[in-house]
Protein backbone atom coordinates (compact mmCIF):
# COMPACT_ATOMS: atom_id res chain seq x y z
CA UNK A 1 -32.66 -55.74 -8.43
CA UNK A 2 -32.59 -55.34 -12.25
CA UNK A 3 -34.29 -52.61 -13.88
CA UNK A 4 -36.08 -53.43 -17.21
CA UNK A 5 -37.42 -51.28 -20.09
CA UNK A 6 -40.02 -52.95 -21.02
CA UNK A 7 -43.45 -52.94 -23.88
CA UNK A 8 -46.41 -54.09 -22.80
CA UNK A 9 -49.94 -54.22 -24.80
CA UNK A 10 -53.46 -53.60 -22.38
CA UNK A 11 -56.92 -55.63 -23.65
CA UNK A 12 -57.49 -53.19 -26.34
CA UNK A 13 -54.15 -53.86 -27.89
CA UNK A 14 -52.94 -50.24 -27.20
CA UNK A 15 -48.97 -50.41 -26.56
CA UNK A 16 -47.08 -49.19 -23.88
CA UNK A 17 -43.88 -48.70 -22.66
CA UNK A 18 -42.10 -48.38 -19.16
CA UNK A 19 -39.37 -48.74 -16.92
CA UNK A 20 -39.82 -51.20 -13.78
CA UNK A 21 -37.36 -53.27 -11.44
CA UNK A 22 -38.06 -56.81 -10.91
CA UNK A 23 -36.13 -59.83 -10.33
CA UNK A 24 -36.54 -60.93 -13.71
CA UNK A 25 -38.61 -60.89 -16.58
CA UNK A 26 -40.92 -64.04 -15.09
CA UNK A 27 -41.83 -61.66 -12.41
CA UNK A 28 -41.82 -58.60 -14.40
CA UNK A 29 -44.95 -60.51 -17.11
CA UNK A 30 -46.73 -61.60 -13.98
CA UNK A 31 -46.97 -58.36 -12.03
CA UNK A 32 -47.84 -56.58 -15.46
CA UNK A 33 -50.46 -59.68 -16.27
CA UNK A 34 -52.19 -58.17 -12.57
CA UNK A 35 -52.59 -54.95 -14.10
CA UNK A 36 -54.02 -55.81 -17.19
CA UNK A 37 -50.96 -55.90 -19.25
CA UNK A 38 -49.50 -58.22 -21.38
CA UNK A 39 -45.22 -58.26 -21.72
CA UNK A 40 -44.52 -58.11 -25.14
CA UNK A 41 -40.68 -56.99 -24.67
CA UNK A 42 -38.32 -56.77 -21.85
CA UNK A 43 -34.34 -55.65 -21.90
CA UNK A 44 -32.34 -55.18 -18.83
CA UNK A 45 -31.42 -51.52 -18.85
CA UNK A 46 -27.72 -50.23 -18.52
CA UNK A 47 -27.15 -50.41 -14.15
CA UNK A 48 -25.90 -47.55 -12.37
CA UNK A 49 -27.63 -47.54 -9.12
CA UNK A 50 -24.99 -49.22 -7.64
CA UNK A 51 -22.25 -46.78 -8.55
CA UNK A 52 -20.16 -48.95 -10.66
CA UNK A 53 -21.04 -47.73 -14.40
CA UNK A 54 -21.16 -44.19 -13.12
CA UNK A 55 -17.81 -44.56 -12.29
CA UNK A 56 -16.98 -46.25 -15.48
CA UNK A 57 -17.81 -43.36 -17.87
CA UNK A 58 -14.99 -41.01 -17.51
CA UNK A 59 -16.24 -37.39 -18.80
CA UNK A 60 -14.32 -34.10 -18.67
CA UNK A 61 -16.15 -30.33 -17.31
CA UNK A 62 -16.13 -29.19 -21.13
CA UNK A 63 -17.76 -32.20 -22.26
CA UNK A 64 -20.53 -32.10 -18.98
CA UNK A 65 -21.06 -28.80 -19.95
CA UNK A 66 -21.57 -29.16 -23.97
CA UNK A 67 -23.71 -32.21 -22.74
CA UNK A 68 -25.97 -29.93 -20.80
CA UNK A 69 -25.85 -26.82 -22.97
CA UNK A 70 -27.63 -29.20 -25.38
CA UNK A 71 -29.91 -30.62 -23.28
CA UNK A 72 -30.79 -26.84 -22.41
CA UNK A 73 -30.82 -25.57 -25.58
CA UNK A 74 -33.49 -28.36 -26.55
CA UNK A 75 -35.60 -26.95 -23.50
CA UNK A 76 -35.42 -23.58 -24.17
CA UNK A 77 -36.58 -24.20 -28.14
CA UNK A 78 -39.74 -26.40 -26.33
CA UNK A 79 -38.44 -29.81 -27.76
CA UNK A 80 -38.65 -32.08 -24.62
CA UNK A 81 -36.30 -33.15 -22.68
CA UNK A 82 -36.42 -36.83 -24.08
CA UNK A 83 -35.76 -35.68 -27.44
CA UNK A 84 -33.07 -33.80 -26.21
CA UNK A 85 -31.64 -37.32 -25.07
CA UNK A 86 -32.58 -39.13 -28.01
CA UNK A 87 -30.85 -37.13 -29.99
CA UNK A 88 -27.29 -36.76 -28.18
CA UNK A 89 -25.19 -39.38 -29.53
CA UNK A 90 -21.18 -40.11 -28.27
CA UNK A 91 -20.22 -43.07 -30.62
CA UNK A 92 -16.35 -42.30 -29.42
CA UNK A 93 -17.88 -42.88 -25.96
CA UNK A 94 -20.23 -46.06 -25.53
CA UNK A 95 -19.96 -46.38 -22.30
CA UNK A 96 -21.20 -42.32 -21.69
CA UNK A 97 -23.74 -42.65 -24.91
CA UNK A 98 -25.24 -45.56 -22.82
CA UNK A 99 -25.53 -43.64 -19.49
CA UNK A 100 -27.27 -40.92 -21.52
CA UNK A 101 -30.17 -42.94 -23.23
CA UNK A 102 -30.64 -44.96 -19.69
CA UNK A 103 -31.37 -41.93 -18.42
CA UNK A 104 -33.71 -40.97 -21.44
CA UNK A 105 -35.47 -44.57 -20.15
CA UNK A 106 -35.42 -43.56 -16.71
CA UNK A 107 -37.42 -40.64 -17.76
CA UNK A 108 -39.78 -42.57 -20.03
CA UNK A 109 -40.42 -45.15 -16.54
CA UNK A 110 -41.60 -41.64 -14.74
CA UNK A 111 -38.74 -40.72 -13.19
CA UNK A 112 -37.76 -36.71 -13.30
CA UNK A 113 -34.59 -35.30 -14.71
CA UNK A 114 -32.88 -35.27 -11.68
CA UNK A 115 -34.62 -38.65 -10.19
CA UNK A 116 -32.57 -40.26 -13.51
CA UNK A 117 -29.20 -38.12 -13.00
CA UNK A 118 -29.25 -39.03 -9.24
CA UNK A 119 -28.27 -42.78 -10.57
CA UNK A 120 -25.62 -41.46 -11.97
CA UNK A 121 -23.02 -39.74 -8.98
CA UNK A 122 -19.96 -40.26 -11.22
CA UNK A 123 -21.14 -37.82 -13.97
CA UNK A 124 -23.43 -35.28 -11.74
CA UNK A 125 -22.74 -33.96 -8.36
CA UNK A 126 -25.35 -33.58 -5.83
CA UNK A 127 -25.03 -30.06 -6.27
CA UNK A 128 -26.05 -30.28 -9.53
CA UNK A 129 -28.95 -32.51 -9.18
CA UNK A 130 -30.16 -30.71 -6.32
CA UNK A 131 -29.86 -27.36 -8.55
CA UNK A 132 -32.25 -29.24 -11.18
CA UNK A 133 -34.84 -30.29 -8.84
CA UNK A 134 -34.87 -27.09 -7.52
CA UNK A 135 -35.61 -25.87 -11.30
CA UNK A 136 -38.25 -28.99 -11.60
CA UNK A 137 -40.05 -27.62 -8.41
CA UNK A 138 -40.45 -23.79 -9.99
CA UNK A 139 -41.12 -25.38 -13.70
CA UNK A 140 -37.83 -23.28 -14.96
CA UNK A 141 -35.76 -26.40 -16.13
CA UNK A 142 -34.28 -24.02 -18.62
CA UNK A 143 -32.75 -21.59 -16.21
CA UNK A 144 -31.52 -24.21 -13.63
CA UNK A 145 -29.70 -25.93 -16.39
CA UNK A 146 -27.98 -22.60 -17.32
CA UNK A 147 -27.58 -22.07 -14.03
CA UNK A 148 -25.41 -25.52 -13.63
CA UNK A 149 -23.61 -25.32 -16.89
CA UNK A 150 -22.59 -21.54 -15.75
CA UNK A 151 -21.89 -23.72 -12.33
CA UNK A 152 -19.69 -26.15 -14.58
CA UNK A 153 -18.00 -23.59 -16.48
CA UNK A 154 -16.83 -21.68 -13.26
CA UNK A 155 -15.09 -24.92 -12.21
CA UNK A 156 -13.40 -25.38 -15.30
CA UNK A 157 -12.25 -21.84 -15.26
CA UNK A 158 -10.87 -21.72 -11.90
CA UNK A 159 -9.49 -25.61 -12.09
CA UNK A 160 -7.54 -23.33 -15.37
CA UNK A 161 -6.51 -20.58 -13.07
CA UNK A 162 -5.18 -23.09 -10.33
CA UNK A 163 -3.13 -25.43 -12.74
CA UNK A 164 -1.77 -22.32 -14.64
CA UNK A 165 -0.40 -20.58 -11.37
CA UNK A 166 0.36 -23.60 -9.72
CA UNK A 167 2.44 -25.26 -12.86
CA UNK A 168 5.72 -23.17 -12.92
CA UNK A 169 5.82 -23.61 -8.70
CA UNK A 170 5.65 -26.83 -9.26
CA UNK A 171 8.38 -27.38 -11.38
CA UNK A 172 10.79 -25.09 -9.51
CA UNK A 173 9.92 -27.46 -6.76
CA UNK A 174 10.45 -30.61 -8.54
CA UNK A 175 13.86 -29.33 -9.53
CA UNK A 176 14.89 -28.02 -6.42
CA UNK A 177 13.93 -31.51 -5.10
CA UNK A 178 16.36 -33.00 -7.87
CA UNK A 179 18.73 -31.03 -7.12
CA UNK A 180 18.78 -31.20 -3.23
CA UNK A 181 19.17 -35.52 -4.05
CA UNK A 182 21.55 -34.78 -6.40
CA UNK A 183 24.41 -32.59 -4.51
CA UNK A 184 23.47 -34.55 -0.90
CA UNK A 185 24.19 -37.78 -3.44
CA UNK A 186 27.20 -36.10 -5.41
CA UNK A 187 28.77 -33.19 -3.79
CA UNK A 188 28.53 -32.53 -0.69
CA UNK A 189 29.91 -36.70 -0.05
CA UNK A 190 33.19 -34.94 -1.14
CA UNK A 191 32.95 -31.68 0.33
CA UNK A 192 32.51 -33.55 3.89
CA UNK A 193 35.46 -35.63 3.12
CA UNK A 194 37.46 -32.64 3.07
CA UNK A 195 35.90 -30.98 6.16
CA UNK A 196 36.63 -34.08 7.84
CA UNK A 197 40.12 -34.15 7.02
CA UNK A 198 40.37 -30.39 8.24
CA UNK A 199 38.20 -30.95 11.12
CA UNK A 200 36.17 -27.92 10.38
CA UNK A 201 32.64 -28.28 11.23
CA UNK A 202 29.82 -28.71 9.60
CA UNK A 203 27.66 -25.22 9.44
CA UNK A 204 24.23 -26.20 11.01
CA UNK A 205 22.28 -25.15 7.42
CA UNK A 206 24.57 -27.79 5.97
CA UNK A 207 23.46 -30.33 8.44
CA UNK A 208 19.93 -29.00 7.96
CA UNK A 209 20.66 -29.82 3.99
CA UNK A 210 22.14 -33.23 4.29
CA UNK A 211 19.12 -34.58 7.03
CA UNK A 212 16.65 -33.09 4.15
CA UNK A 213 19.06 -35.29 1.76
CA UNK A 214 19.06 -38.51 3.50
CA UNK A 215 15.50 -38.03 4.45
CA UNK A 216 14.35 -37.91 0.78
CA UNK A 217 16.58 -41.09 -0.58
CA UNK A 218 15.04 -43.36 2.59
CA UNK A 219 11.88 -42.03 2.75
CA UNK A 220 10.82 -40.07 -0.08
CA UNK A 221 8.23 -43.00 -1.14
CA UNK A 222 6.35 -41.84 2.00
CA UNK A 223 5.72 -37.69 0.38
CA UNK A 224 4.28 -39.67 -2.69
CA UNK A 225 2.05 -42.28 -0.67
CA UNK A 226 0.53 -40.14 2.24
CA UNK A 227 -1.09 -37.23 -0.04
CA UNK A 228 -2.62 -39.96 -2.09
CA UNK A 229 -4.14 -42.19 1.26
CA UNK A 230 -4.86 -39.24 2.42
CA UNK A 231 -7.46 -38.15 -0.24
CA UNK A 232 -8.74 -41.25 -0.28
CA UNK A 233 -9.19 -40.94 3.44
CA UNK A 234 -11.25 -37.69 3.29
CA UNK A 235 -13.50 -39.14 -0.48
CA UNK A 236 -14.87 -42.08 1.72
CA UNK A 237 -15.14 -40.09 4.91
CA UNK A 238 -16.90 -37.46 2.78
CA UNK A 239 -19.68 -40.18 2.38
CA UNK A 240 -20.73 -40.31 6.01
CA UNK A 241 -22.61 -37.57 6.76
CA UNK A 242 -21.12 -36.42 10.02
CA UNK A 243 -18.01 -36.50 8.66
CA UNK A 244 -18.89 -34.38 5.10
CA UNK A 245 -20.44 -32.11 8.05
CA UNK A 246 -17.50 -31.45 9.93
CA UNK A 247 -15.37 -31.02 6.81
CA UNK A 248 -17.33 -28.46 5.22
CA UNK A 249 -17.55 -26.59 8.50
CA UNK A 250 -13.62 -26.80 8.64
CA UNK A 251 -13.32 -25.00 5.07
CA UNK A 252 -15.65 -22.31 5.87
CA UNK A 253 -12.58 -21.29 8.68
CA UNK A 254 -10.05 -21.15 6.24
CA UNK A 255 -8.74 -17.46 5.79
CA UNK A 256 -9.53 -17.05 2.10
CA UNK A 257 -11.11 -20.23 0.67
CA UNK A 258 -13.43 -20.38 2.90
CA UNK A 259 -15.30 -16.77 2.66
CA UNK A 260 -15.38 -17.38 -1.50
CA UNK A 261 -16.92 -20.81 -0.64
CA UNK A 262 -19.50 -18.57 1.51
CA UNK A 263 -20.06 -16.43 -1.15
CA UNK A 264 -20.11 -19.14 -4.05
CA UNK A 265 -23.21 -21.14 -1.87
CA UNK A 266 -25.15 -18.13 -0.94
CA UNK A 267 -25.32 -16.77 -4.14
CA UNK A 268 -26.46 -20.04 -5.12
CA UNK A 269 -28.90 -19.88 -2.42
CA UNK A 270 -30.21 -16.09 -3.20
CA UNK A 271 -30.52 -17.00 -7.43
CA UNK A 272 -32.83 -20.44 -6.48
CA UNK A 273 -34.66 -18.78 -3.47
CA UNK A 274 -35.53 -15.84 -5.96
CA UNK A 275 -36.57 -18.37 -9.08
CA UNK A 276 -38.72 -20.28 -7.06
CA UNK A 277 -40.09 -17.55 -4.53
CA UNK A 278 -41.08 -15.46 -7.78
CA UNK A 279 -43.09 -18.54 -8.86
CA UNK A 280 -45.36 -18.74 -5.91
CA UNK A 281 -44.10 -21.35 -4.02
CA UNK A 282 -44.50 -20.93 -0.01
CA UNK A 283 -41.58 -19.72 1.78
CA UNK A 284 -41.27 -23.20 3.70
CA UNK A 285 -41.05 -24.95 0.11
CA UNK A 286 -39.06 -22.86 -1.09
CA UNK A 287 -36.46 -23.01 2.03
CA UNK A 288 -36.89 -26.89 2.02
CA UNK A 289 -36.12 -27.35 -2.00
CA UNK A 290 -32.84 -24.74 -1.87
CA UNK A 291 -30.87 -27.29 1.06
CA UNK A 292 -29.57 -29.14 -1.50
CA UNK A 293 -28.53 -26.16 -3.58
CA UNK A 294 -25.66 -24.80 -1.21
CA UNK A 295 -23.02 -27.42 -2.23
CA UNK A 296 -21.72 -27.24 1.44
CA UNK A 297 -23.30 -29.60 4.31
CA UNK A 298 -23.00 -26.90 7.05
CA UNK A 299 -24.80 -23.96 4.96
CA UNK A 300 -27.56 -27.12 4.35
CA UNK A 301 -27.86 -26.98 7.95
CA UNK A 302 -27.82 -23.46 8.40
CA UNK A 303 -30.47 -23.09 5.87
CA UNK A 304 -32.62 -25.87 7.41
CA UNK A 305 -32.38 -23.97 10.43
CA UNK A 306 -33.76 -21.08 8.86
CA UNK A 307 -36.87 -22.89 7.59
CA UNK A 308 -37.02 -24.43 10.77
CA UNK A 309 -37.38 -20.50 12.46
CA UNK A 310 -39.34 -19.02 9.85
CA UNK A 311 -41.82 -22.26 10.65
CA UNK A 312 -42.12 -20.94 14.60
CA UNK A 313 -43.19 -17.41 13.09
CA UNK A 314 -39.27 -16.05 12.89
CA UNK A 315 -38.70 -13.57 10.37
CA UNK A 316 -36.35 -14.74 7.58
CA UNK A 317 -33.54 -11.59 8.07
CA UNK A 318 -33.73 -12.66 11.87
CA UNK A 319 -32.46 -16.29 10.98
CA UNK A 320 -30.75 -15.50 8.68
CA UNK A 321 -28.58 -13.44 10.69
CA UNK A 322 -28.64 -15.71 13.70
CA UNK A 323 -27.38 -18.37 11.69
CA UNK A 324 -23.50 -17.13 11.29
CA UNK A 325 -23.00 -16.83 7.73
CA UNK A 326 -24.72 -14.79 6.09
CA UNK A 327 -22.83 -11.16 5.78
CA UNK A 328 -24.51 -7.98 7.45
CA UNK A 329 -25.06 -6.02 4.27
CA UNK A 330 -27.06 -9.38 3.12
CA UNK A 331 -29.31 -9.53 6.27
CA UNK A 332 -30.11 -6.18 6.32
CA UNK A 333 -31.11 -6.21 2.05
CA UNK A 334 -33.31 -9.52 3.49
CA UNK A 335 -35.13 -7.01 6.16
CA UNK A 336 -35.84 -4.35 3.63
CA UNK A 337 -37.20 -6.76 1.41
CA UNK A 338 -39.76 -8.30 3.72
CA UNK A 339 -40.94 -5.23 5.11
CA UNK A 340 -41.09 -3.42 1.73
CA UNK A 341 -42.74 -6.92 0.13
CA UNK A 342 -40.18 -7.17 -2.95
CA UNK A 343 -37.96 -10.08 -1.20
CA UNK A 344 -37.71 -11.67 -4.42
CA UNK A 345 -36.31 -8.26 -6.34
CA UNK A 346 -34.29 -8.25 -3.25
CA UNK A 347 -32.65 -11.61 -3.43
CA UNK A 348 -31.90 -10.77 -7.14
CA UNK A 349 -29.82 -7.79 -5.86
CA UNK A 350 -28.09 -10.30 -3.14
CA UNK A 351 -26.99 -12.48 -6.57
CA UNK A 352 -25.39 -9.94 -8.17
CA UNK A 353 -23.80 -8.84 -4.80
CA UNK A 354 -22.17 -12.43 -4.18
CA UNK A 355 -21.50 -12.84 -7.83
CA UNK A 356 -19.79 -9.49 -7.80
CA UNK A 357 -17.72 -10.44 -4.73
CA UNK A 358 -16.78 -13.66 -6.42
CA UNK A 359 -15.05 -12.49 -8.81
CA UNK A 360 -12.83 -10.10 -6.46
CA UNK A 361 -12.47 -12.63 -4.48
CA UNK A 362 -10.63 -14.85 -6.72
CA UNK A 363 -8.61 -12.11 -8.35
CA UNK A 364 -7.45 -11.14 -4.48
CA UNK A 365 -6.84 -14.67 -4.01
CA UNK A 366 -4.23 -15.01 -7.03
CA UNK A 367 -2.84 -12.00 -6.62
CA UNK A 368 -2.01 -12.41 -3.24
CA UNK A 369 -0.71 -16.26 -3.79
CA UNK A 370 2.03 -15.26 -6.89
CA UNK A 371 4.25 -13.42 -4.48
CA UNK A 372 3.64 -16.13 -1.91
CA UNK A 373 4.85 -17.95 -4.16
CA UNK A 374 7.71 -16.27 -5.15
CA UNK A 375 9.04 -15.61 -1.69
CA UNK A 376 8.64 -19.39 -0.68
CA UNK A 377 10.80 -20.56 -3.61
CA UNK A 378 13.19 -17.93 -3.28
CA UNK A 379 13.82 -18.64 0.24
CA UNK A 380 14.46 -22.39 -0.49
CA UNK A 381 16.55 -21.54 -3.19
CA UNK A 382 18.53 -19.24 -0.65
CA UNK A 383 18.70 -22.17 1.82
CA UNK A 384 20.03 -24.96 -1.33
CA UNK A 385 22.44 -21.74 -2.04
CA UNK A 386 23.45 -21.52 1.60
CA UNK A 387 23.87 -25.57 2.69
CA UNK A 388 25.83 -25.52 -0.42
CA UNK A 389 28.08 -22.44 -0.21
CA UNK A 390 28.79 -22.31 3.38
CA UNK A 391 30.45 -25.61 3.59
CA UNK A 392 33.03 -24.68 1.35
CA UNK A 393 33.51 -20.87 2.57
CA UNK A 394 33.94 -22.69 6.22
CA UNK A 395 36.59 -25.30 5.03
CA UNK A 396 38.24 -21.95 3.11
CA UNK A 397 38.69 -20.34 6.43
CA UNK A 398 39.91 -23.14 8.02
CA UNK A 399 42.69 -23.68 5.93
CA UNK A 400 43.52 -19.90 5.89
CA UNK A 401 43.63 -20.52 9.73
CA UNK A 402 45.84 -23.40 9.77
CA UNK A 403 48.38 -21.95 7.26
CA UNK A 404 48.92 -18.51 9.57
């Protein structure tokens, strides 16, 4: 159904402007004529509940995050947040500059910051909107937008890190792939020839080598199409919720990604929990409005869980701990915060733990994967070396043999 932002004038000729859906402007005038209202102007608004101009407007993590920092930065100075809109302009980018006053319009209609950025999944994640909501619930906009454009900026740092370690591997790879098509192509055709003629035989690395060969020049179309069918596999089966469910459970097992995944969405957890406990909200509110702030569908669930205890009279350490994830250390700072009554000083102590660890984490994790690195390309190289060199050391020694 269309969505119209629309100006209307009441009996005292007072003017007013909204955002409604209706089938078209007919039905728009008449439902506004039962209220009292008479259309004076009505223009279809810029549609993105459907998905497909969200997935239009192509934005980068810099740009998300100089978009928000300004939005923020309006907030914090007390200009609101429509202001903030009204005044962000992108004439380079129509299609984005539109997105960003339809959701200035959304806002005017009554909808909430993250009620308008919610219609728009192909320039905010659900992380992020649930991290502003949780922000509109405590009344601290300001700090849940710094909190996703620090959020933001993470990703684009360690999206950096990845590319930069991952770039040279790659292109050792791509040439050892060259070359391996190249010499089962060129050389080794001749090389065999020889063998043949010699009837040495072939050294089982050099059989190894040419199967590799072969395998690449018939089938090397499938290594390109499978990685690509198979991320669009897991996008759409991300979508279902039993799916996203098992998924995210799967990369909390992995060895290393998934404990800094664990510690990324807890800390996220701990930082809202604290913002909106210190405000006053009830625990139960407070559990229920930090689901969404995880990023990870089974650390949703274990935090539902925990509301779900703490609403049959369970202590929130006591779920905490029974729910898997949550480290020891953290449980126990969760128990001496309840009982000493400061849980809210205490989560603030759990941030800077997991924050902290997050770091570390990601340094281990780099320096452990360089000389991973370096040993797996090394040991191909060793194995090109070998189906290469043996061959030829083989046919050597077979012609030694026959001359003697």
């Amino acid at each position: 159904m269309p969505t119209f932002q629309f100006t209307a004038k009441d009996r005292s000729g007072k003017a007013l402007k909204g955002v409604r859906s209706a089938s078209d402007q007919g039905v728009l005038a008449a439902e506004l004529a039962g209220e009292g209202l008479f259309l004076i102007r009505a223009q279809a608004m810029f549609q993105a509940s459907d998905g497909k101009g969200a997935r239009s407007v192509k934005i980068k993590r810099k740009e998300l995050a100089a978009f928000l920092l300004h939005i923020a930065s309006y907030v914090e100075s007390g200009v609101p947040i429509l202001a903030a809109l009204q005044d962000y302009r992108e004439p380079d980018k129509p299609a984005l500059d539109t997105a960003v006053q339809d959701l200035r319009r959304r806002i005017e209609g009554g909808s909430s910051l993250s009620e308008a950025m919610e219609a728009y999944p192909g320039l905010f994640s659900s992380l992020q909107v649930g991290m502003i909501r949780a922000g509109e619930t405590t009344g601290r906009v300001d700090e849940a937008l710094r909190e996703v454009i620090k959020l933001v900026e993470w990703e684009e740092a360690f999206s950096s890190q990845v590319k930069q370690a991952s770039t040279y591997p790659l292109i050792v790879l791509g040439l050892i792939g060259t070359i391996i098509l190249i010499v089962s192509l060129f050389s080794l055709p001749a090389i065999l020839k020889l063998m043949r003629e010699f009837n040495v035989p072939l050294p089982l690395v050099s059989r190894i080598f040419i199967a590799l060969g072969e395998f690449l020049v018939n089938f090397g179309w499938v290594i390109v199409v499978l990685p690509f069918l198979a991320v669009m596999g897991i996008r759409m089966g991300l979508k279902k919720p039993p799916f996203r469910l098992w998924w995210d459970t799967q990369l909390l097992g992995l060895p290393i990604v998934g404990l800094l995944i664990t510690k990324i969405s807890l800390s996220r957890f701990a930082n809202f929990f604290a913002a909106q406990y210190r405000s006053g909200i009830p625990m139960l509110q407070v559990l229920k409005d930090c689901e969404g702030v995880t990023g990870n569908a089974r650390l949703s669930l274990c935090v539902r869980q925990i509301r779900e205890g703490v609403e049959r009279g369970e202590r929130l350490a006591v779920m905490a701990a029974s729910v898997g994830y949550f480290p020891k250390l953290v449980v126990r700072m969760l128990a001496i915060g309840e009982e000493a009554g400061n849980l809210e000083q205490t989560l603030g102590k759990v941030t800077t733990y997991f924050d902290a660890e997050v770091q570390a984490s990601v340094k281990r994790a780099f320096q452990l994967l360089e000389p991973l690195l370096i040993v797996f390309l090394a040991s191909i190289l060793v194995f090109v070396a070998a189906a290469i060199l043996l061959p030829i050391y083989t046919m050597i020694g077979g012609i030694n043999a026959s001359v003697h």
